[in-house]
C-alpha atoms as a PDB file:
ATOM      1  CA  UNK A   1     -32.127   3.935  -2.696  1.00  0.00           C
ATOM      2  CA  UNK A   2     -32.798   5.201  -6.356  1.00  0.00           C
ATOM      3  CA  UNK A   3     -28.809   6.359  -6.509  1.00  0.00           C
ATOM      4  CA  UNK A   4     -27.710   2.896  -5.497  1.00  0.00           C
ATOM      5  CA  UNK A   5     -30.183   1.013  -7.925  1.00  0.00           C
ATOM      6  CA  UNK A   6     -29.238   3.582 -10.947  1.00  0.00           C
ATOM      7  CA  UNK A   7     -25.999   2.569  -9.976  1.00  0.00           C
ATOM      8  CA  UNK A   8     -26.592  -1.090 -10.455  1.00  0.00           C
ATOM      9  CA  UNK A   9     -28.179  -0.480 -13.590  1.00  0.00           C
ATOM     10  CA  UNK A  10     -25.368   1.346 -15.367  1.00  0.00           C
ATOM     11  CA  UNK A  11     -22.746  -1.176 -14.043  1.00  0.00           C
ATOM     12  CA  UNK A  12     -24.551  -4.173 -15.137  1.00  0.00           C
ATOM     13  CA  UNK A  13     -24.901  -2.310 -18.925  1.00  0.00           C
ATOM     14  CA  UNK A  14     -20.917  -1.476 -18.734  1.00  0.00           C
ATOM     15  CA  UNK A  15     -21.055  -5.613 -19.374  1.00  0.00           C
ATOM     16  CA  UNK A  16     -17.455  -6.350 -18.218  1.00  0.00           C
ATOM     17  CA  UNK A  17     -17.682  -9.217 -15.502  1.00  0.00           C
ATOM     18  CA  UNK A  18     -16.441  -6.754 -12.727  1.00  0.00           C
ATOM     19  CA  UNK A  19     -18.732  -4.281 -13.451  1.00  0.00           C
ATOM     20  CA  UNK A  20     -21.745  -6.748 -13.418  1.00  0.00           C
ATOM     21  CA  UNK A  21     -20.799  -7.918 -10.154  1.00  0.00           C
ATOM     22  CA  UNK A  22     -20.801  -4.627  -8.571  1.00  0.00           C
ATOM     23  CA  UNK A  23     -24.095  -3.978 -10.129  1.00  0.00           C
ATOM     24  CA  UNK A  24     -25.550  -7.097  -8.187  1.00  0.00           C
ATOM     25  CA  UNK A  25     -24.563  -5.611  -5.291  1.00  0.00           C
ATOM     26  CA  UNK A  26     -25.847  -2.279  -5.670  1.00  0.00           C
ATOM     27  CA  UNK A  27     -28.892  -3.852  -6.891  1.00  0.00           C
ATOM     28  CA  UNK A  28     -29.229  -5.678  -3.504  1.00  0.00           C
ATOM     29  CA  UNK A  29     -28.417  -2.908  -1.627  1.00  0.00           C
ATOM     30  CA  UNK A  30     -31.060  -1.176  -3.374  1.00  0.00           C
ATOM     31  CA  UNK A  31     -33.624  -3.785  -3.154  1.00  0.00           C
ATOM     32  CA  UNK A  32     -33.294  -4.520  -0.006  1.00  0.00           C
ATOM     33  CA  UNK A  33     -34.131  -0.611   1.063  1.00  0.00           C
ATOM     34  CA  UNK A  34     -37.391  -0.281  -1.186  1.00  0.00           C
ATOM     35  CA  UNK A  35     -39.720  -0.663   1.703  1.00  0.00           C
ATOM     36  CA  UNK A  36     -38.288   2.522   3.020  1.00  0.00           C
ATOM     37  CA  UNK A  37     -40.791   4.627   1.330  1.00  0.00           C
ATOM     38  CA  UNK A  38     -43.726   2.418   2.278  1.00  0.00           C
ATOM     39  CA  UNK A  39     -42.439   3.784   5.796  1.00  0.00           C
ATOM     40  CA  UNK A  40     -42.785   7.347   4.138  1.00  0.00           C
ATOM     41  CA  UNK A  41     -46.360   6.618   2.869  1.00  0.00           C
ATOM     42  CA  UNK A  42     -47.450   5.598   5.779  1.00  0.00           C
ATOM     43  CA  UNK A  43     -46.029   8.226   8.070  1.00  0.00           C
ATOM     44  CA  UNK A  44     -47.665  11.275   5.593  1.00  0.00           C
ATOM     45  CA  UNK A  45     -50.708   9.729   4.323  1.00  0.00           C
ATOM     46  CA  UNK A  46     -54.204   9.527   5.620  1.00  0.00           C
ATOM     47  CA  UNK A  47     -55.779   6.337   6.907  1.00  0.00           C
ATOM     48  CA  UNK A  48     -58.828   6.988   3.841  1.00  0.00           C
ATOM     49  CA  UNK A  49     -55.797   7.117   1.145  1.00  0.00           C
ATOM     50  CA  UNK A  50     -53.468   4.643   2.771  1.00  0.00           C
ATOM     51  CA  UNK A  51     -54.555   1.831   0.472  1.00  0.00           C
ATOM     52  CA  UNK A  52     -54.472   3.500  -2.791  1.00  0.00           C
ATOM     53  CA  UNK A  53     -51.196   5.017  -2.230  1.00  0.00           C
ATOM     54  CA  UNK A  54     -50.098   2.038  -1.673  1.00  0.00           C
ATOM     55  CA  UNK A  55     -51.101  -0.040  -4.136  1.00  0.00           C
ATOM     56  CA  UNK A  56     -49.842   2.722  -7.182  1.00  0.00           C
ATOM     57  CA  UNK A  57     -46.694   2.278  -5.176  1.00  0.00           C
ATOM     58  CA  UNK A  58     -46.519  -1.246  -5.448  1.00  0.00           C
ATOM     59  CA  UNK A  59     -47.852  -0.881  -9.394  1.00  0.00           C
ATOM     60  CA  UNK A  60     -45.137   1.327  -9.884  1.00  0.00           C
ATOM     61  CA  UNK A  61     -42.470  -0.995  -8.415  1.00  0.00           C
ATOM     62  CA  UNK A  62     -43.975  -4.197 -10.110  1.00  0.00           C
ATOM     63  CA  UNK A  63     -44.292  -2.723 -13.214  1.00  0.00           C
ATOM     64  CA  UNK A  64     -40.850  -1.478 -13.220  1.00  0.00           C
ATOM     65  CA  UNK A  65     -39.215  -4.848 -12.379  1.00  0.00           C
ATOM     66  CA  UNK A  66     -41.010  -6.209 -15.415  1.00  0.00           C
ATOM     67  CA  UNK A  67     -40.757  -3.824 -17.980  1.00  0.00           C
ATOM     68  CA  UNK A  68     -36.942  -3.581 -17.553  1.00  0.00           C
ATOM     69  CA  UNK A  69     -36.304  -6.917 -17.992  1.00  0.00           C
ATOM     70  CA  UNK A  70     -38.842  -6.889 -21.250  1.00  0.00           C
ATOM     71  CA  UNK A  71     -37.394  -4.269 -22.967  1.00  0.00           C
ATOM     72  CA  UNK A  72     -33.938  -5.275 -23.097  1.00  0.00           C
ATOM     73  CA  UNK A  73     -34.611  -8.487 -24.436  1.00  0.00           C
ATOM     74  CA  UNK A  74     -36.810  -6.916 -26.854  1.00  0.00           C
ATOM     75  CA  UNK A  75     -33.721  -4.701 -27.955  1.00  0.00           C
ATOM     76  CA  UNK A  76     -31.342  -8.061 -28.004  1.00  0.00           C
ATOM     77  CA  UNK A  77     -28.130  -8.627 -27.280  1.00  0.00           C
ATOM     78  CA  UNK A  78     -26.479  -5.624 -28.861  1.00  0.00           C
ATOM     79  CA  UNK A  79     -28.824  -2.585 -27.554  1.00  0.00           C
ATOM     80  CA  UNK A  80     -29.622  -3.899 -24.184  1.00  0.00           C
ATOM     81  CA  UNK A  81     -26.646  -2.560 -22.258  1.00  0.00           C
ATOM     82  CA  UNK A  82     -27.204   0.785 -24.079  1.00  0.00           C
ATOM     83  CA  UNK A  83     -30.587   1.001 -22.765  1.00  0.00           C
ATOM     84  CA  UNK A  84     -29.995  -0.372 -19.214  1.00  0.00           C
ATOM     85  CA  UNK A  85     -26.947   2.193 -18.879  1.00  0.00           C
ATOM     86  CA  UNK A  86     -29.203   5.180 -19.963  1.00  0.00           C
ATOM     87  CA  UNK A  87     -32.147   4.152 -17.476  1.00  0.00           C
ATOM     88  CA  UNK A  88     -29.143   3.600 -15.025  1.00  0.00           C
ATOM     89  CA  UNK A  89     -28.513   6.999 -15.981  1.00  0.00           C
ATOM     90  CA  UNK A  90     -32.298   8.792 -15.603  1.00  0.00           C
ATOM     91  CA  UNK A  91     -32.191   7.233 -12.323  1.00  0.00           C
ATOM     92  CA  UNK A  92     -28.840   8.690 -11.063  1.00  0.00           C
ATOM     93  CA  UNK A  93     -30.502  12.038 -12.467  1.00  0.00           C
ATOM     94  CA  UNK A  94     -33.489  11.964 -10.961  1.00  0.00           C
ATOM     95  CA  UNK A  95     -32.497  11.208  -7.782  1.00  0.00           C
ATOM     96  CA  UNK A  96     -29.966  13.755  -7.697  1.00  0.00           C
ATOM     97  CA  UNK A  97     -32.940  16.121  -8.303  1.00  0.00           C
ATOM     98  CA  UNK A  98     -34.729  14.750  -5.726  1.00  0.00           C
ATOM     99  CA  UNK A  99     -31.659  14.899  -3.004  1.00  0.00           C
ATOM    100  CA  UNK A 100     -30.310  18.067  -3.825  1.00  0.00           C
ATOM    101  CA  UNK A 101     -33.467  19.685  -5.188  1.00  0.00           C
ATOM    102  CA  UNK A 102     -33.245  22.244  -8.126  1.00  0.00           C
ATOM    103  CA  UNK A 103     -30.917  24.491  -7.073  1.00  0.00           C
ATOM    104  CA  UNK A 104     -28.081  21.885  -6.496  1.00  0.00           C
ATOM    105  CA  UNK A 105     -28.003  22.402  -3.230  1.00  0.00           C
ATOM    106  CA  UNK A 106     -29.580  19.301  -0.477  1.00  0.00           C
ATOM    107  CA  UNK A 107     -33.244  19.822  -0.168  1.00  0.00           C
ATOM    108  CA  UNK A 108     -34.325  21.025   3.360  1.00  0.00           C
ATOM    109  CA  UNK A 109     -37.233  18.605   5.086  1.00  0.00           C
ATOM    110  CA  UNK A 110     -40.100  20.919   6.132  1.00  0.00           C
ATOM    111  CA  UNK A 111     -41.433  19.663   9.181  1.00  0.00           C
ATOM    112  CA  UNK A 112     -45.086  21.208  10.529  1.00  0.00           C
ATOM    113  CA  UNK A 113     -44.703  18.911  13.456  1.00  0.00           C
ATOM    114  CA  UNK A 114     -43.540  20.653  16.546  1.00  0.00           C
END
């Protein structure tokens, strides 16, 4: 989900019409899949931290639509695409750390459930 969103994000910076399109669609692809790790949280958490997980998940998502959004207009015009592209960018990175974990390769799941 955070590929396919950092995805969007750099293609809607490239600016070119074709570019911005595909970006759409990654960010719908994307969008549509961030309940996923609600899933996640729920699965893994404890019902005594279920709500606070939950709402600094939310927070985190909230603030993240708004403070995109924000900044690039308060860059204008000229500086916006630069600064979606590079958070495009952070997010490609970071969830290629997260996938393949540190040492490149894909990160194993450790189950303790048998």
């Amino acid at each position: 989900m955070i590929v396919v969103l950092g995805l969007g994000t750099a293609a809607v910076g490239l600016g070119s019409f074709p570019w911005f399109v595909a970006g759409c669609a990654c960010f719908g692809f994307g969008l549509a899949g961030w309940m996923l790790p609600v899933g996640v949280i729920r699965e893994h958490t404890r019902a005594e931290y279920l709500a606070w997980r939950m709402g600094l998940y939310r927070v985190g998502v909230d603030a993240a639509m708004f403070l995109g959004p924000f900044a690039s207009g308060l860059l204008g015009e000229e500086n916006a695409g630069m600064f979606v592209t590079a958070v495009g960018a952070l997010a490609l990175v970071v969830g290629g750390h997260l996938l393949l974990g540190p040492s490149g390769r894909r990160a194993r799941r450790s189950s303790s459930r048998h």
